[in-house]
PDB file of N, CA and C in Angstrom:
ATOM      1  N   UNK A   1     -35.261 -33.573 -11.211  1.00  0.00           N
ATOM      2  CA  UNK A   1     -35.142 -33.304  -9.785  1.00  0.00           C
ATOM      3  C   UNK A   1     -33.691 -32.978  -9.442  1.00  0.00           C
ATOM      4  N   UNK A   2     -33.528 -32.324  -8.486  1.00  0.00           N
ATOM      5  CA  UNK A   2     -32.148 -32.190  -7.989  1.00  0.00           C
ATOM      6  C   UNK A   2     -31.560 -32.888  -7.014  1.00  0.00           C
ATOM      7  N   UNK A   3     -30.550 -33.644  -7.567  1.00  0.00           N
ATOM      8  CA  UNK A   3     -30.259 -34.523  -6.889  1.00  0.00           C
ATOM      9  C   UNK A   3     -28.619 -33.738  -5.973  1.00  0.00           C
ATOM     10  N   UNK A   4     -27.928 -34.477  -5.143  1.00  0.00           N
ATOM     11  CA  UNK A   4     -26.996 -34.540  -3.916  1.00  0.00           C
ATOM     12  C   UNK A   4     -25.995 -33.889  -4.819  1.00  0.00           C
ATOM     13  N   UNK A   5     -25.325 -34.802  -6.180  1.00  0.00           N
ATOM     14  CA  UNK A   5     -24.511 -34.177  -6.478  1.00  0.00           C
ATOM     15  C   UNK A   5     -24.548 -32.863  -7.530  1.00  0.00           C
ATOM     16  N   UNK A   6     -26.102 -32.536  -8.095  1.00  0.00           N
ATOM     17  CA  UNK A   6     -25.980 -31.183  -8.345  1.00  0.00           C
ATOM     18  C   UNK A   6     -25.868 -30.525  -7.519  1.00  0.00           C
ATOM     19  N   UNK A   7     -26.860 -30.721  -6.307  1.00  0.00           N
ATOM     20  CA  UNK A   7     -26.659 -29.266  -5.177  1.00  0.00           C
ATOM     21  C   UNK A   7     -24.779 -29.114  -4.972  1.00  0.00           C
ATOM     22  N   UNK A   8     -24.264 -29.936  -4.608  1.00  0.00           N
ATOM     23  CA  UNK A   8     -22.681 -30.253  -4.290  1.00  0.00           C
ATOM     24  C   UNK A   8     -22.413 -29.341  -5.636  1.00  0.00           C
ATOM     25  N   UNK A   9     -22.335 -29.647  -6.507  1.00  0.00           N
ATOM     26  CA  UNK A   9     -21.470 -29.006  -7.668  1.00  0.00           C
ATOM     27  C   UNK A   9     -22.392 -27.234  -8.254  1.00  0.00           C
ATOM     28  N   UNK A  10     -23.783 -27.115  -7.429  1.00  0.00           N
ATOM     29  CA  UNK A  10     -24.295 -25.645  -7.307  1.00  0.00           C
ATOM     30  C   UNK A  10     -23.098 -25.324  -6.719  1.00  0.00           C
ATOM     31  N   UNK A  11     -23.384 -25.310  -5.310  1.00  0.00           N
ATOM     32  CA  UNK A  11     -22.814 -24.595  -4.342  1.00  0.00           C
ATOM     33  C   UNK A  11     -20.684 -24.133  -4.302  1.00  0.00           C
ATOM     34  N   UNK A  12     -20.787 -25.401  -4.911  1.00  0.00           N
ATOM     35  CA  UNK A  12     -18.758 -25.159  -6.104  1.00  0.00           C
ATOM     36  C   UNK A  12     -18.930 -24.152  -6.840  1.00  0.00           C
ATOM     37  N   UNK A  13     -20.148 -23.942  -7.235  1.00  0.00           N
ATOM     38  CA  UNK A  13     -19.779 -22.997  -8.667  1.00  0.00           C
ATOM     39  C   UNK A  13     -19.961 -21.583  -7.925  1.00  0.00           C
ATOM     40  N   UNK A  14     -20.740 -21.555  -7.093  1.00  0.00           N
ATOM     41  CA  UNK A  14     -21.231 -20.698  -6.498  1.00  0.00           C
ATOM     42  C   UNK A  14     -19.960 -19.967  -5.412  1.00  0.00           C
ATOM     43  N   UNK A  15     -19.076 -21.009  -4.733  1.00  0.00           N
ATOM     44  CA  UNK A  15     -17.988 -20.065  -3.866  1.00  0.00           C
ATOM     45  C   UNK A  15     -17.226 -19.934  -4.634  1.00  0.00           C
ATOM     46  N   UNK A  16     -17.171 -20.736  -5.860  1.00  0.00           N
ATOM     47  CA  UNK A  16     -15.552 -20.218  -7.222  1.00  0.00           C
ATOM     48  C   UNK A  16     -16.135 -19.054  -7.166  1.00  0.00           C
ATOM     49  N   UNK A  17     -17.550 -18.389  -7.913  1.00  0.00           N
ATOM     50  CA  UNK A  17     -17.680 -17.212  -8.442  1.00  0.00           C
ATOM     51  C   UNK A  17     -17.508 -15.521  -7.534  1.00  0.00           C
ATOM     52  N   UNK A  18     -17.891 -16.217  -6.363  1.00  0.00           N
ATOM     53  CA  UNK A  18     -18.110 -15.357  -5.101  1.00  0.00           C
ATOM     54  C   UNK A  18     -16.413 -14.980  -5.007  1.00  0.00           C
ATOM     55  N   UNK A  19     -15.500 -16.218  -4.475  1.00  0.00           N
ATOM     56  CA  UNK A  19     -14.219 -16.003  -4.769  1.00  0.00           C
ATOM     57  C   UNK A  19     -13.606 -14.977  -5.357  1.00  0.00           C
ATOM     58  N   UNK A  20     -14.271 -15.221  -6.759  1.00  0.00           N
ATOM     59  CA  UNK A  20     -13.318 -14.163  -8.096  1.00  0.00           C
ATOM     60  C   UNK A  20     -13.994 -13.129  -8.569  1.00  0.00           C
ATOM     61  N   UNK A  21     -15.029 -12.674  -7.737  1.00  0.00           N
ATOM     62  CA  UNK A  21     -15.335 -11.100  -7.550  1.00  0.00           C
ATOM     63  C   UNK A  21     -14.467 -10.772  -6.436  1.00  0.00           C
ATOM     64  N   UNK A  22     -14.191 -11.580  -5.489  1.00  0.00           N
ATOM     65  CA  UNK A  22     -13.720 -10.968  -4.106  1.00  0.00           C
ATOM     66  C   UNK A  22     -11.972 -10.796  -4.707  1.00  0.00           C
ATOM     67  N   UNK A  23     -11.133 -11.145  -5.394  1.00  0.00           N
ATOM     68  CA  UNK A  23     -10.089 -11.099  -6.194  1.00  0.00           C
ATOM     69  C   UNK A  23      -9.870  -9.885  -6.774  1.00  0.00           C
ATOM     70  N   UNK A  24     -11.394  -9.741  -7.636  1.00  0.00           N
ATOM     71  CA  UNK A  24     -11.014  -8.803  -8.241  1.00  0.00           C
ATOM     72  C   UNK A  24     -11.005  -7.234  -7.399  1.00  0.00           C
ATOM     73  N   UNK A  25     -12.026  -7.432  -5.971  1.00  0.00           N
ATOM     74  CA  UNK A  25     -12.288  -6.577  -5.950  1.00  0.00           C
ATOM     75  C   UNK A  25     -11.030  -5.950  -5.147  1.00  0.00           C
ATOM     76  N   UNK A  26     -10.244  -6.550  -4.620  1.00  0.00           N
ATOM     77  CA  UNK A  26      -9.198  -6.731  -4.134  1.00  0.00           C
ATOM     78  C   UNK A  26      -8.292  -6.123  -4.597  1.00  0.00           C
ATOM     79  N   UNK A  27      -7.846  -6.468  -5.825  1.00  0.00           N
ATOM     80  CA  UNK A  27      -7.075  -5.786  -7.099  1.00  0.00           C
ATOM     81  C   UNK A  27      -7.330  -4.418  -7.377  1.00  0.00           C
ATOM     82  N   UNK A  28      -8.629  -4.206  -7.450  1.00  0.00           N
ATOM     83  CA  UNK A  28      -8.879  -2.842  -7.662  1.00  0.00           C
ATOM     84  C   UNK A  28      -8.745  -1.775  -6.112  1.00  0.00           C
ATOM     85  N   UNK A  29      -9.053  -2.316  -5.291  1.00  0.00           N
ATOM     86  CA  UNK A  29      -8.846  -1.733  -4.238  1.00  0.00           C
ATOM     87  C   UNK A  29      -7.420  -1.464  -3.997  1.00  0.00           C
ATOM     88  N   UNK A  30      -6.342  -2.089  -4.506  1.00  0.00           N
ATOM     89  CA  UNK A  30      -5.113  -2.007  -4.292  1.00  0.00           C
ATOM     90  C   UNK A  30      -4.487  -1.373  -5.759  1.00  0.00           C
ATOM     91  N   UNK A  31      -5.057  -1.430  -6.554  1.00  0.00           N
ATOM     92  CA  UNK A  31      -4.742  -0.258  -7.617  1.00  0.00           C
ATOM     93  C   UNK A  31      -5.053   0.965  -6.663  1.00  0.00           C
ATOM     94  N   UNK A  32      -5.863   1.144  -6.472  1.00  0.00           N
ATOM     95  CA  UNK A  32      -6.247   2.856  -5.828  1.00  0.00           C
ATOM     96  C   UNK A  32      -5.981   2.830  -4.986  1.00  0.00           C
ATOM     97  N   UNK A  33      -5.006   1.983  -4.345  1.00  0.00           N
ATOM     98  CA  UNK A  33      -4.249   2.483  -3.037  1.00  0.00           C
ATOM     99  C   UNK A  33      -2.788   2.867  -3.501  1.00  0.00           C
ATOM    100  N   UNK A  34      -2.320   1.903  -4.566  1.00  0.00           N
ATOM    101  CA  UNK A  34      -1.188   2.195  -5.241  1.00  0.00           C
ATOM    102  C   UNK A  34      -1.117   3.651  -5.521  1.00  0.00           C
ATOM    103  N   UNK A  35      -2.042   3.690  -6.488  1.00  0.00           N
ATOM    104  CA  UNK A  35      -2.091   5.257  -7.492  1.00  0.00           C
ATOM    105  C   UNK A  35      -2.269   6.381  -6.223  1.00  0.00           C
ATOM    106  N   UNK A  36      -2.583   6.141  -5.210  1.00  0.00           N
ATOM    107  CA  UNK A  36      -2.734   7.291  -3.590  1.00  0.00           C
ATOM    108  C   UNK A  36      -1.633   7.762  -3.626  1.00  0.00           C
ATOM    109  N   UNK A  37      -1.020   6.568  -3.139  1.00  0.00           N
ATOM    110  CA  UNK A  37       0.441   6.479  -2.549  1.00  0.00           C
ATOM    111  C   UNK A  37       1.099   7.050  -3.690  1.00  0.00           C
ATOM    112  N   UNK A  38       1.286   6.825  -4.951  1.00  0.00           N
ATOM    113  CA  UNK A  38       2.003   7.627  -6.263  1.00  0.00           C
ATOM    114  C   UNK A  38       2.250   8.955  -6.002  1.00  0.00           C
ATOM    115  N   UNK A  39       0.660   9.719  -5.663  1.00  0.00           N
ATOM    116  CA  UNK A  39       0.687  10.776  -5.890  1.00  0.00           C
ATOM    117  C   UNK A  39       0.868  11.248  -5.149  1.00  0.00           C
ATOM    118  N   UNK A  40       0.829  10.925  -3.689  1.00  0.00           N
ATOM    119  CA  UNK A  40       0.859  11.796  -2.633  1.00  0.00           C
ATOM    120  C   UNK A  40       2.411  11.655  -2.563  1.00  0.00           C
ATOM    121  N   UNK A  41       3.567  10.961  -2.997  1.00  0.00           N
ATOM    122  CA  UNK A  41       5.051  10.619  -2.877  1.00  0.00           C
ATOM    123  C   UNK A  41       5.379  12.073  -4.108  1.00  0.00           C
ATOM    124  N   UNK A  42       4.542  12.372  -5.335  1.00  0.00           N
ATOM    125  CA  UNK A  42       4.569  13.179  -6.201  1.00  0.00           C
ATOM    126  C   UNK A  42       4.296  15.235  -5.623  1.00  0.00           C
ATOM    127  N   UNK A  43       3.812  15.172  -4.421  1.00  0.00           N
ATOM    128  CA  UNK A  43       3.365  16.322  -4.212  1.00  0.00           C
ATOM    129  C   UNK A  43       4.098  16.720  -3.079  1.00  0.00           C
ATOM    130  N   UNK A  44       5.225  16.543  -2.656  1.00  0.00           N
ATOM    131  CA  UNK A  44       6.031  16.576  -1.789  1.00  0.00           C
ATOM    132  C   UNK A  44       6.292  18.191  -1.703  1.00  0.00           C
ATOM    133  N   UNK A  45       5.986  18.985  -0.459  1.00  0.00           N
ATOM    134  CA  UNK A  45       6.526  20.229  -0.210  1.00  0.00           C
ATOM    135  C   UNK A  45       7.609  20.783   0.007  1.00  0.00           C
ATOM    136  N   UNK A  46       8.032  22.078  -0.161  1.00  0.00           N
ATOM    137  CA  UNK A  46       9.451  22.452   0.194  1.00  0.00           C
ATOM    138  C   UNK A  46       8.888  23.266   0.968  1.00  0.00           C
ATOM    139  N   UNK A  47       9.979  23.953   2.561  1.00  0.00           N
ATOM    140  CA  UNK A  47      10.101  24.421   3.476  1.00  0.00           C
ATOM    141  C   UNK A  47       9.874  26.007   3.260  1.00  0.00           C
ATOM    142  N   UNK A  48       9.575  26.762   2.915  1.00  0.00           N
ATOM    143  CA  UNK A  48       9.654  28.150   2.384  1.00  0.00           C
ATOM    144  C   UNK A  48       8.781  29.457   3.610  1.00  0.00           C
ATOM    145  N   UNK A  49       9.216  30.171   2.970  1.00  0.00           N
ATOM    146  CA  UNK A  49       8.248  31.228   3.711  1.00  0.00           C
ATOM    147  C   UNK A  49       8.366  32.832   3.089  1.00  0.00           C
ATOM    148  N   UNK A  50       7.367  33.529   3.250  1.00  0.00           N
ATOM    149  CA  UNK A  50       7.456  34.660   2.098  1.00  0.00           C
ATOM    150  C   UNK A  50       7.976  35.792   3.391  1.00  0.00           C
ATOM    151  N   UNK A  51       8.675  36.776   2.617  1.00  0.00           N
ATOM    152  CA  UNK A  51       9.409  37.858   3.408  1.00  0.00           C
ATOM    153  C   UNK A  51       7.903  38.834   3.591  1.00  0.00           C
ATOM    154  N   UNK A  52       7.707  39.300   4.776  1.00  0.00           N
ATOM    155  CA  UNK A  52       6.855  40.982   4.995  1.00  0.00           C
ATOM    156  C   UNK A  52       7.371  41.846   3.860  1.00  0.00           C
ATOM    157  N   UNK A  53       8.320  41.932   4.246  1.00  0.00           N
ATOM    158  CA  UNK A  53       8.663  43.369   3.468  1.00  0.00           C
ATOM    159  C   UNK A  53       8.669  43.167   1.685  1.00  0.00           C
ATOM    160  N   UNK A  54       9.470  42.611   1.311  1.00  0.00           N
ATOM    161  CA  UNK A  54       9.283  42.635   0.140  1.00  0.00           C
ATOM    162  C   UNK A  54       8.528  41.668  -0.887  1.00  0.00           C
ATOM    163  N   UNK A  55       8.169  40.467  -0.221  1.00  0.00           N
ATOM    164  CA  UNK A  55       6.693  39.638  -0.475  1.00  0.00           C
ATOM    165  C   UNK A  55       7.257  38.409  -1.233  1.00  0.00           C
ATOM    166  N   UNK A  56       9.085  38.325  -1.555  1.00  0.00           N
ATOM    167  CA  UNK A  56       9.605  37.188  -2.162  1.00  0.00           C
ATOM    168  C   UNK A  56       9.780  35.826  -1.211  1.00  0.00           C
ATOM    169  N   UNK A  57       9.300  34.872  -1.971  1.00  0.00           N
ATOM    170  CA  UNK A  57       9.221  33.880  -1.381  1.00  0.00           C
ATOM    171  C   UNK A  57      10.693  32.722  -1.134  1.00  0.00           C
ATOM    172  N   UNK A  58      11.498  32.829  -0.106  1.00  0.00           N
ATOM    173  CA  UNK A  58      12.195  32.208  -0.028  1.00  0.00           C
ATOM    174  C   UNK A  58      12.838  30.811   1.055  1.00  0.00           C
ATOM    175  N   UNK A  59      13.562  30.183   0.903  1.00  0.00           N
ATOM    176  CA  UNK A  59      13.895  29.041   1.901  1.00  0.00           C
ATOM    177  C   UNK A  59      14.850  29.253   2.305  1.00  0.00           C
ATOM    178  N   UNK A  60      15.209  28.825   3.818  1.00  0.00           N
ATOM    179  CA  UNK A  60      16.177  28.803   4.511  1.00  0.00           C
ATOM    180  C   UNK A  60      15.499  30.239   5.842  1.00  0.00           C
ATOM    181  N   UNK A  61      16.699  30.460   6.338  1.00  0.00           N
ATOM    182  CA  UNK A  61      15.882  31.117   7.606  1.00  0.00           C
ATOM    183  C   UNK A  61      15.739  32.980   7.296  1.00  0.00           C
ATOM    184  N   UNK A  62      16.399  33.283   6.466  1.00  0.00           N
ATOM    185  CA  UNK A  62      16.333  34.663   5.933  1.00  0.00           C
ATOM    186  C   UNK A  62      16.148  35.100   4.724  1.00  0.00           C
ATOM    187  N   UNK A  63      15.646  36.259   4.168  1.00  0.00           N
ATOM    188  CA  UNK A  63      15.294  36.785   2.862  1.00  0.00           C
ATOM    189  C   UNK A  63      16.369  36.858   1.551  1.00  0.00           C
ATOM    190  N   UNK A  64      16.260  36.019   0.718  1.00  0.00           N
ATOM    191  CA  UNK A  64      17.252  35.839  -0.116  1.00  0.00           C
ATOM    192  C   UNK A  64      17.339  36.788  -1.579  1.00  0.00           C
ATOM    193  N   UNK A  65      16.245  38.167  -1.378  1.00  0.00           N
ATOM    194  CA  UNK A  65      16.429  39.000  -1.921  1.00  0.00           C
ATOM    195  C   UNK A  65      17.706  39.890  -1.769  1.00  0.00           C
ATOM    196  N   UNK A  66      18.266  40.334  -2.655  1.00  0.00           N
ATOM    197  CA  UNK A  66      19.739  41.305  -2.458  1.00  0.00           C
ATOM    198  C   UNK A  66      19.319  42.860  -1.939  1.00  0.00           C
ATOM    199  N   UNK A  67      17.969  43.133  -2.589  1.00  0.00           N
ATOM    200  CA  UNK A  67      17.742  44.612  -2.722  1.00  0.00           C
ATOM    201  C   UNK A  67      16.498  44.763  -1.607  1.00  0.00           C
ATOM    202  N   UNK A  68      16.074  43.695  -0.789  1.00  0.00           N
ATOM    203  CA  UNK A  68      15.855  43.789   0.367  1.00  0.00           C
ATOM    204  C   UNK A  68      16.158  44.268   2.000  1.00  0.00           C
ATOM    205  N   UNK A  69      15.333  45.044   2.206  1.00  0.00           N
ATOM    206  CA  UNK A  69      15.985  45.917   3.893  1.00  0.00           C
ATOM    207  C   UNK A  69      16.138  45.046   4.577  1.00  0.00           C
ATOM    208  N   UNK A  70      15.002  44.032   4.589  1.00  0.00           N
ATOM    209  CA  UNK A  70      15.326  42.902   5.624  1.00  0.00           C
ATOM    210  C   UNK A  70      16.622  41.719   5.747  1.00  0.00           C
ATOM    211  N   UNK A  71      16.917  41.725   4.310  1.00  0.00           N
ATOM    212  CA  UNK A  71      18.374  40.778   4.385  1.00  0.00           C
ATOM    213  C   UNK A  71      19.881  41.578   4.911  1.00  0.00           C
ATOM    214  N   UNK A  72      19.613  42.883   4.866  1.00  0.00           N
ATOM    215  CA  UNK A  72      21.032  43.348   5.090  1.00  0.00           C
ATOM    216  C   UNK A  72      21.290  43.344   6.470  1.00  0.00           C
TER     217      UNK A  72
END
Protein backbone atom coordinates (compact mmCIF):
# COMPACT_ATOMS: atom_id res chain seq x y z
CA UNK A 1 0.00 0.00 0.00
CA UNK A 2 1.11 3.48 -0.24
CA UNK A 3 1.76 4.92 2.54
CA UNK A 4 2.27 9.16 3.64
CA UNK A 5 5.83 8.93 3.30
CA UNK A 6 6.02 7.36 -0.18
CA UNK A 7 3.48 9.73 -1.63
CA UNK A 8 5.88 12.65 0.19
CA UNK A 9 9.04 11.24 -1.37
CA UNK A 10 6.76 10.54 -5.07
CA UNK A 11 5.96 13.91 -5.33
CA UNK A 12 10.16 15.04 -4.36
CA UNK A 13 11.12 13.03 -7.06
CA UNK A 14 8.67 14.27 -9.19
CA UNK A 15 9.40 18.41 -8.78
CA UNK A 16 13.44 17.44 -8.76
CA UNK A 17 12.71 15.93 -12.26
CA UNK A 18 10.24 18.57 -13.57
CA UNK A 19 12.94 21.12 -12.20
CA UNK A 20 15.85 19.68 -14.38
CA UNK A 21 14.05 19.56 -17.62
CA UNK A 22 13.01 23.15 -16.88
CA UNK A 23 17.12 23.87 -16.46
CA UNK A 24 17.82 22.34 -19.19
CA UNK A 25 15.42 23.76 -21.19
CA UNK A 26 16.55 27.01 -20.19
CA UNK A 27 20.12 26.40 -21.22
CA UNK A 28 19.20 25.56 -24.49
CA UNK A 29 17.01 28.38 -24.99
CA UNK A 30 19.86 30.63 -24.06
CA UNK A 31 22.36 28.84 -26.25
CA UNK A 32 20.13 29.96 -29.24
CA UNK A 33 19.80 33.19 -28.05
CA UNK A 34 23.55 33.43 -27.60
CA UNK A 35 24.42 31.95 -31.10
CA UNK A 36 21.43 34.91 -32.54
CA UNK A 37 23.12 37.48 -31.01
CA UNK A 38 26.77 36.01 -32.47
CA UNK A 39 25.61 36.23 -35.69
CA UNK A 40 23.63 38.98 -36.10
CA UNK A 41 26.92 41.16 -34.25
CA UNK A 42 28.80 39.03 -37.38
CA UNK A 43 26.67 40.50 -40.31
CA UNK A 44 27.10 44.03 -39.67
CA UNK A 45 26.53 46.40 -42.86
CA UNK A 46 28.53 49.08 -44.43
CA UNK A 47 26.92 52.39 -45.67
CA UNK A 48 27.40 52.21 -49.55
CA UNK A 49 25.54 53.05 -52.56
CA UNK A 50 26.09 52.20 -56.30
CA UNK A 51 26.79 55.18 -58.83
CA UNK A 52 23.90 55.49 -62.05
CA UNK A 53 26.32 56.09 -64.30
CA UNK A 54 28.95 53.85 -64.03
CA UNK A 55 27.33 51.04 -61.69
CA UNK A 56 30.57 51.04 -59.08
CA UNK A 57 29.68 50.56 -55.81
CA UNK A 58 31.00 53.03 -53.43
CA UNK A 59 30.94 54.75 -49.73
CA UNK A 60 30.94 58.05 -48.66
CA UNK A 61 28.75 60.71 -50.43
CA UNK A 62 30.28 60.63 -54.07
CA UNK A 63 31.56 58.23 -56.83
CA UNK A 64 34.96 57.04 -56.06
CA UNK A 65 35.61 55.96 -59.58
CA UNK A 66 38.52 58.22 -61.31
CA UNK A 67 37.27 57.57 -64.92
CA UNK A 68 33.80 58.45 -63.94
CA UNK A 69 31.64 61.65 -65.39
CA UNK A 70 29.93 61.77 -62.29
CA UNK A 71 32.99 62.27 -59.90
CA UNK A 72 34.60 65.09 -61.80
Amino acid sequence: MLSVGKIFWLIIILFAVWYIFKIIEKRKLNSSNNKQKYDNVNKKGIDAFKCDVCGLWSTGQKCNNKECSCSQ
